[in-house]
Each structure stands twice: as structure tokens, then as C-alpha cells.
PDB file of N, CA and C in Angstrom:
ATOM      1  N   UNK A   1      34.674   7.844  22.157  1.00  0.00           N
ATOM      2  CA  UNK A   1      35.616   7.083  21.354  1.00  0.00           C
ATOM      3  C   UNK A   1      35.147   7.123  19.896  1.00  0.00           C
ATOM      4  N   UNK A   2      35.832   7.514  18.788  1.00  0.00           N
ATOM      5  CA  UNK A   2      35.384   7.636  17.913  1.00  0.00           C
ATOM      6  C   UNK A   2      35.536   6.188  16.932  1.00  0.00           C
ATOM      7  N   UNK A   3      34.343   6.280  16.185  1.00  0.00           N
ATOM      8  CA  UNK A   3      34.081   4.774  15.664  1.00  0.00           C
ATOM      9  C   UNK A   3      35.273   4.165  14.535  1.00  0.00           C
ATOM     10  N   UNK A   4      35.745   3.322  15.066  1.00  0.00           N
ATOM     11  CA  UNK A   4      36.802   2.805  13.702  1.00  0.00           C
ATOM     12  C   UNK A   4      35.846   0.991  13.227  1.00  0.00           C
ATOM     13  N   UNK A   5      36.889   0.583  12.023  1.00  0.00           N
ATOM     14  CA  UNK A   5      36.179   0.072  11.340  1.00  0.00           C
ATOM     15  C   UNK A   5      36.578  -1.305  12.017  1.00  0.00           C
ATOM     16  N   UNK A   6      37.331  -1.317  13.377  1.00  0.00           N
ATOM     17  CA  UNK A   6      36.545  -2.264  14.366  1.00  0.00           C
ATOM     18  C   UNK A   6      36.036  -2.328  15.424  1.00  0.00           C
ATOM     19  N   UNK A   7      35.423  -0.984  16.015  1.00  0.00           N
ATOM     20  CA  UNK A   7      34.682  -0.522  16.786  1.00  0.00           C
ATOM     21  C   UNK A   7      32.764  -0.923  16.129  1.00  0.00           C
ATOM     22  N   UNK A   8      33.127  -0.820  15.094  1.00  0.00           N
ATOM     23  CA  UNK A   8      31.868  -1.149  13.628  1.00  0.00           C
ATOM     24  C   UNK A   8      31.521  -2.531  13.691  1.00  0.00           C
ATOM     25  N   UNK A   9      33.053  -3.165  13.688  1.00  0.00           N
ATOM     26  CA  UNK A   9      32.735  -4.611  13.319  1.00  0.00           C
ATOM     27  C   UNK A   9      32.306  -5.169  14.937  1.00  0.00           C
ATOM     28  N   UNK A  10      33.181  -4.564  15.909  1.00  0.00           N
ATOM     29  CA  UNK A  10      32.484  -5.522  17.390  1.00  0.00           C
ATOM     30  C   UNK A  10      30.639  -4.678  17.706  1.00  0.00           C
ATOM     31  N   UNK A  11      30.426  -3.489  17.026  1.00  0.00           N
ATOM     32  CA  UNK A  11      29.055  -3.362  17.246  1.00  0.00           C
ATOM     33  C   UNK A  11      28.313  -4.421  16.420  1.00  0.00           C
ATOM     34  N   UNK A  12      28.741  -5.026  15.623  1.00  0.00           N
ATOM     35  CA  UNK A  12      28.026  -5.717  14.604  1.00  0.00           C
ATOM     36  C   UNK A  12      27.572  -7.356  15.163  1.00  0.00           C
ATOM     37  N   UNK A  13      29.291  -7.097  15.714  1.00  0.00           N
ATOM     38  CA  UNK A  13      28.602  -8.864  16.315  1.00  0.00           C
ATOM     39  C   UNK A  13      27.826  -8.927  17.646  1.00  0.00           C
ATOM     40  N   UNK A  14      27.880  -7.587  18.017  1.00  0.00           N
ATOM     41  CA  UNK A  14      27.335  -7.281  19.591  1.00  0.00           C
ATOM     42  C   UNK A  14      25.662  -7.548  19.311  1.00  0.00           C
ATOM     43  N   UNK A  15      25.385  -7.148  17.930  1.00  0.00           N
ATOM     44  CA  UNK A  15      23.848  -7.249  17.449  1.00  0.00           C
ATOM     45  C   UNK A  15      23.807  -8.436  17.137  1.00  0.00           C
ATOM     46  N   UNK A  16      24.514  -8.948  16.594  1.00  0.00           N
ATOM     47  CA  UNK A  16      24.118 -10.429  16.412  1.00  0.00           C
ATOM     48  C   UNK A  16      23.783 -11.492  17.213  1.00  0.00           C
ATOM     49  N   UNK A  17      24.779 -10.850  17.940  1.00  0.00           N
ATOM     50  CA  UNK A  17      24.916 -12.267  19.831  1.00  0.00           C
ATOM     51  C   UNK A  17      23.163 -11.693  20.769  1.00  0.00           C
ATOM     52  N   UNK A  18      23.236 -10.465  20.301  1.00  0.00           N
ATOM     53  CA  UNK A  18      21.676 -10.185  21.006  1.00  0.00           C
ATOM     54  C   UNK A  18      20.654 -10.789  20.106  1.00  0.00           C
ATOM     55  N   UNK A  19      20.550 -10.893  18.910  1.00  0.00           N
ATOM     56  CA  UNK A  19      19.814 -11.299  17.595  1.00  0.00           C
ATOM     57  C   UNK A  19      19.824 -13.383  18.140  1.00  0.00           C
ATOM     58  N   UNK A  20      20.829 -13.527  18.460  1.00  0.00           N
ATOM     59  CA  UNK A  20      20.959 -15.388  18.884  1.00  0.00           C
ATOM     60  C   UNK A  20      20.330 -15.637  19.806  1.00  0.00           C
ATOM     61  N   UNK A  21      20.565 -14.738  21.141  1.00  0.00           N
ATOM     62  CA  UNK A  21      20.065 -14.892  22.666  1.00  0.00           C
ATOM     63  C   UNK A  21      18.199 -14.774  22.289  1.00  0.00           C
ATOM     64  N   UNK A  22      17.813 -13.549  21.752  1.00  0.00           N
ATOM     65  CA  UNK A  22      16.526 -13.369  21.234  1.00  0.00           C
ATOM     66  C   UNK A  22      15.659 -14.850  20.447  1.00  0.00           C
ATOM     67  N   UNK A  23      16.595 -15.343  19.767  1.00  0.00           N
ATOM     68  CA  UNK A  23      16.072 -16.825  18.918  1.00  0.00           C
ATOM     69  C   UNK A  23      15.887 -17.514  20.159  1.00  0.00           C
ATOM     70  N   UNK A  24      16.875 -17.635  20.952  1.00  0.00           N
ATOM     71  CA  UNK A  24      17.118 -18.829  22.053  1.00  0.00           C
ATOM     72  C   UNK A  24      15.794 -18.543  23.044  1.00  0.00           C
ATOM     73  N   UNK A  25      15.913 -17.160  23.528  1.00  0.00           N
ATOM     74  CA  UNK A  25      14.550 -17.145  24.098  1.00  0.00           C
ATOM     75  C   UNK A  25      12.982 -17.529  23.690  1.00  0.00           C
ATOM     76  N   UNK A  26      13.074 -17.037  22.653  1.00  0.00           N
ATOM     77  CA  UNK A  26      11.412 -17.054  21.752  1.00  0.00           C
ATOM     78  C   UNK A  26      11.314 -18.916  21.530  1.00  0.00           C
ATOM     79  N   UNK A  27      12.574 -19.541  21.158  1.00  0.00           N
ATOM     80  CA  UNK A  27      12.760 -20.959  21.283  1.00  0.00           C
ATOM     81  C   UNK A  27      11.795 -21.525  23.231  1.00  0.00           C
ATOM     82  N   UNK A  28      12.404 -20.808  23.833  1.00  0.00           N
ATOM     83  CA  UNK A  28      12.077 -21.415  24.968  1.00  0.00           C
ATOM     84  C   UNK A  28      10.594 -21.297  25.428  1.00  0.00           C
ATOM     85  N   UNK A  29      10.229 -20.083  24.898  1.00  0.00           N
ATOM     86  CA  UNK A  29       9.324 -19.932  25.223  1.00  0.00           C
ATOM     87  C   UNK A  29       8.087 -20.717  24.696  1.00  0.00           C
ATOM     88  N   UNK A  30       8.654 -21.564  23.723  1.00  0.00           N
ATOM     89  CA  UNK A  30       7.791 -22.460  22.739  1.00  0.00           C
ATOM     90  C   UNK A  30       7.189 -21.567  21.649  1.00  0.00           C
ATOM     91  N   UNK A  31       7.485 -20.252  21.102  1.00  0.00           N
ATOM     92  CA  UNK A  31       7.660 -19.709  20.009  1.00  0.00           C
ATOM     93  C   UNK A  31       8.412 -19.874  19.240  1.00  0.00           C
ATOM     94  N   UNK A  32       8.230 -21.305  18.284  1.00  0.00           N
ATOM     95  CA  UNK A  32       9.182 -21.845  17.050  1.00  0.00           C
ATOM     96  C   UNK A  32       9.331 -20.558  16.164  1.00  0.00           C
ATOM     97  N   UNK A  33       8.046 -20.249  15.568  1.00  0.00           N
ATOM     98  CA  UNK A  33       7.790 -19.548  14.099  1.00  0.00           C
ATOM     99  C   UNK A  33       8.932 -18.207  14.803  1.00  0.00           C
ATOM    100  N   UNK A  34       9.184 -17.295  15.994  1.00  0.00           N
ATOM    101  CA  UNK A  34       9.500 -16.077  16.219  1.00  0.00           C
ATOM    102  C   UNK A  34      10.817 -16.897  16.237  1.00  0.00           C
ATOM    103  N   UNK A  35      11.488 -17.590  17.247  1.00  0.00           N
ATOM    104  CA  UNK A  35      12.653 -17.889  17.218  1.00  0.00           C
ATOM    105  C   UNK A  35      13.038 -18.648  16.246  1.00  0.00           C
ATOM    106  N   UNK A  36      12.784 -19.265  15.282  1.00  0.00           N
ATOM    107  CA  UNK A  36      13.267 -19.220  13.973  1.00  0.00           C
ATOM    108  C   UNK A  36      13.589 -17.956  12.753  1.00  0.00           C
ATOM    109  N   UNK A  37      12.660 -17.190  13.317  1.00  0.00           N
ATOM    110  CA  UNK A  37      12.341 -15.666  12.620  1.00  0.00           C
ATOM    111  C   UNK A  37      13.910 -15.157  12.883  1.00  0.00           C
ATOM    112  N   UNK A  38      14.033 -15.185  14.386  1.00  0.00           N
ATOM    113  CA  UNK A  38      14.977 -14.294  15.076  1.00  0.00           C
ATOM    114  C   UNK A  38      16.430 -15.194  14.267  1.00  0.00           C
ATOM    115  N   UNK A  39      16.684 -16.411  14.678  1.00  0.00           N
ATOM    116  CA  UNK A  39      17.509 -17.127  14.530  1.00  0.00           C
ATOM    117  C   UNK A  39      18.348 -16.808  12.972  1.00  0.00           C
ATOM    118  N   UNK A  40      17.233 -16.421  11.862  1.00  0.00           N
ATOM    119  CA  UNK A  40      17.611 -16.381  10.430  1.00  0.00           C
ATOM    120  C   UNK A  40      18.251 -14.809  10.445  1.00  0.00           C
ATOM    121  N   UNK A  41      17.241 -14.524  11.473  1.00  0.00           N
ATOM    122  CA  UNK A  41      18.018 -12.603  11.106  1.00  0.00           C
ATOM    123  C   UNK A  41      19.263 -12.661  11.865  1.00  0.00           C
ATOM    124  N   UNK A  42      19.574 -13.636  12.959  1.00  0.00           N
ATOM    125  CA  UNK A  42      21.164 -13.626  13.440  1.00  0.00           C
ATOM    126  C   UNK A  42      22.097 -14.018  12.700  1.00  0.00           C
ATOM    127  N   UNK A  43      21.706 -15.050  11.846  1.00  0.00           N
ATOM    128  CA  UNK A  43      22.776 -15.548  11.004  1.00  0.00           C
ATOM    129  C   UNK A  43      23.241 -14.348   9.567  1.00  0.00           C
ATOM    130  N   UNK A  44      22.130 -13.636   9.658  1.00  0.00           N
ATOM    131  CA  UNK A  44      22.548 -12.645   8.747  1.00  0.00           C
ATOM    132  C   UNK A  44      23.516 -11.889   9.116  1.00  0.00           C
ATOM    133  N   UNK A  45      23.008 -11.229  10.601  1.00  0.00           N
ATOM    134  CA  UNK A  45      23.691 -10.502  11.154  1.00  0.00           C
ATOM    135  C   UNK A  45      25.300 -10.742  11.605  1.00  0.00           C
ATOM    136  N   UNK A  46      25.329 -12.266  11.374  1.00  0.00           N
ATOM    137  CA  UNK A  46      26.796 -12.419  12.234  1.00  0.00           C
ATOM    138  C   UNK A  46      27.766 -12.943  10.439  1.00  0.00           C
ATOM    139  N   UNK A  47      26.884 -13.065   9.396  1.00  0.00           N
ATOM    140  CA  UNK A  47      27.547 -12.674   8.136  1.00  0.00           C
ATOM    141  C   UNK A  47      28.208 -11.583   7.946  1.00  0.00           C
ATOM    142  N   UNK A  48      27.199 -10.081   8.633  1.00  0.00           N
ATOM    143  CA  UNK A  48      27.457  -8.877   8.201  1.00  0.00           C
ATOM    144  C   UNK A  48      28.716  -8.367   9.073  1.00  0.00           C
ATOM    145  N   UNK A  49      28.437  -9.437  10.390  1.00  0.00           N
ATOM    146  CA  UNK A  49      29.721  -8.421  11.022  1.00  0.00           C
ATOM    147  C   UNK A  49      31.175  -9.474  10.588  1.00  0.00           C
ATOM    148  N   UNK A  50      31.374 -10.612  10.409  1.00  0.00           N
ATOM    149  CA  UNK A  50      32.028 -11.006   9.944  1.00  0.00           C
ATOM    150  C   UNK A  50      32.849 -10.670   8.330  1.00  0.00           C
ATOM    151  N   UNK A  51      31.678  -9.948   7.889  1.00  0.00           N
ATOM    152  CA  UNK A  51      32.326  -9.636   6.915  1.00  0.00           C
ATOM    153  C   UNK A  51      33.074  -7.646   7.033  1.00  0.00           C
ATOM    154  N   UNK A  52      32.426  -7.334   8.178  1.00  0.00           N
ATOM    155  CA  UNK A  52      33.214  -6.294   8.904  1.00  0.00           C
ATOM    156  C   UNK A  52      34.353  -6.251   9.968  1.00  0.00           C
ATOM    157  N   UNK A  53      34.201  -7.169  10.425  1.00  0.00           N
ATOM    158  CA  UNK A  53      35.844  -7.892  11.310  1.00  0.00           C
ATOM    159  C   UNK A  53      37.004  -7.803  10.275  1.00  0.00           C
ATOM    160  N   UNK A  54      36.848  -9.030   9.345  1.00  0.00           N
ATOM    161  CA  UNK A  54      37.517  -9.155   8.181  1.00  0.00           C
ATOM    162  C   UNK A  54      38.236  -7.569   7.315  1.00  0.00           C
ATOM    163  N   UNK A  55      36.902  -6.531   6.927  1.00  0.00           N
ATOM    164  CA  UNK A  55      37.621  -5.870   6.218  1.00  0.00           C
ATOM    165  C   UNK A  55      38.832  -4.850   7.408  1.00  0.00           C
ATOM    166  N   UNK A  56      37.988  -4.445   8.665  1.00  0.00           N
ATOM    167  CA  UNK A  56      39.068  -3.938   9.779  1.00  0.00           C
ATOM    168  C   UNK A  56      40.138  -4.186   9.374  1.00  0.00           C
ATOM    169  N   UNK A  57      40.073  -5.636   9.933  1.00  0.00           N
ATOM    170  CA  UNK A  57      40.994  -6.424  10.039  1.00  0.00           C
ATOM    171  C   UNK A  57      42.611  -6.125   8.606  1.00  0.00           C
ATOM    172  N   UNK A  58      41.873  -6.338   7.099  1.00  0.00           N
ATOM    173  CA  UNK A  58      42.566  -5.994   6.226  1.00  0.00           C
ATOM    174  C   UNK A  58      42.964  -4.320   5.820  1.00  0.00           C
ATOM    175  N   UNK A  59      42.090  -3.567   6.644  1.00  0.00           N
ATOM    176  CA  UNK A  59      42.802  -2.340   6.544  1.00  0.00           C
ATOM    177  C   UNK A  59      43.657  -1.791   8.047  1.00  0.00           C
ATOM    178  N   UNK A  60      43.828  -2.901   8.580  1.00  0.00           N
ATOM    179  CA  UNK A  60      44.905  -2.230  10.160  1.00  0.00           C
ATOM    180  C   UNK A  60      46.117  -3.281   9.499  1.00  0.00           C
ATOM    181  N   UNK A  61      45.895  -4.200   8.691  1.00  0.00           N
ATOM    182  CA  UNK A  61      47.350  -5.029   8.551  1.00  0.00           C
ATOM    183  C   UNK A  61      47.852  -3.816   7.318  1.00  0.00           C
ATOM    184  N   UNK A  62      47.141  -3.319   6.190  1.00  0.00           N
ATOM    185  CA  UNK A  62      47.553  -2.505   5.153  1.00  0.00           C
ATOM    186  C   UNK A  62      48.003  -0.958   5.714  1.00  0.00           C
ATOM    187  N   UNK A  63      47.762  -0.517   6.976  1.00  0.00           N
ATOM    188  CA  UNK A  63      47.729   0.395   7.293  1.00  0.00           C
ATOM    189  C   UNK A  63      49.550   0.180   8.093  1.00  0.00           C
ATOM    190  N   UNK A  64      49.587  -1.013   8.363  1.00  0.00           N
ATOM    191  CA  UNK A  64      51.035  -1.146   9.005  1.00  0.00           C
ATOM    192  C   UNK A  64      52.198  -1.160   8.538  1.00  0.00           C
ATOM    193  N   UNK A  65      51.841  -1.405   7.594  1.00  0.00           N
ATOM    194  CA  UNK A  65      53.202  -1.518   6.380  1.00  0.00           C
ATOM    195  C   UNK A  65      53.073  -0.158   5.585  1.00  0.00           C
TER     196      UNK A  65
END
């Protein structure tokens, strides 16, 4: 399947939701300092794909008209 720019954006949040689960674990494990580590790089990550949903998103509505 060749990659479109929301094939991009659901890989993006697919890293992120693994990037959360990773915090949640290292949390459980009573590794604050790692699952806080992890936790900050998810929130990045679910910036980055959000801000790749979004542009998809504005080039399949521009692409319709």
C-alpha cells in the first residue's frame, strides 16, 4: 500500500500510543525518571502526528473540490 499523507499520520499516532503504553509500563514498574522520560517523548509524538492527521486531513478536503 503505498504511503499517503494519512497512512503517515495513523503511523504517527501508532508511535505515539506505543511511546504512552511504554511510559505506563516503566510507571509500573516503579521507574518514575524512565516513564516520565517516555511519557514527555509521547506527548511529542502525539503533537507530531496530530499535526499530520490535520494536514491529511486539509489536503483530502482540498483535493475534493
Amino acid at each position: 500500500m503505498p504511503q499517503t499523507s494519512h497512512t503517515k499520520a495513523a503511523d504517527a499516532h501508532e508511535a505515539a500510543v506505543k511511546m504512552h503504553r511504554s511510559a505506563a509500563d516503566e510507571h509500573a514498574k516503579g521507574d518514575h525518571k524512565a516513564g516520565l522520560e517516555h511519557a514527555e517523548k509521547a506527548v511529542k509524538l502525539s503533537k507530531e502526528a496530530q499535526e499530520r492527521g490535520t494536514g491529511a486531513h486539509a489536503k483530502s478536503k482540498s483535493a475534493a473540490h
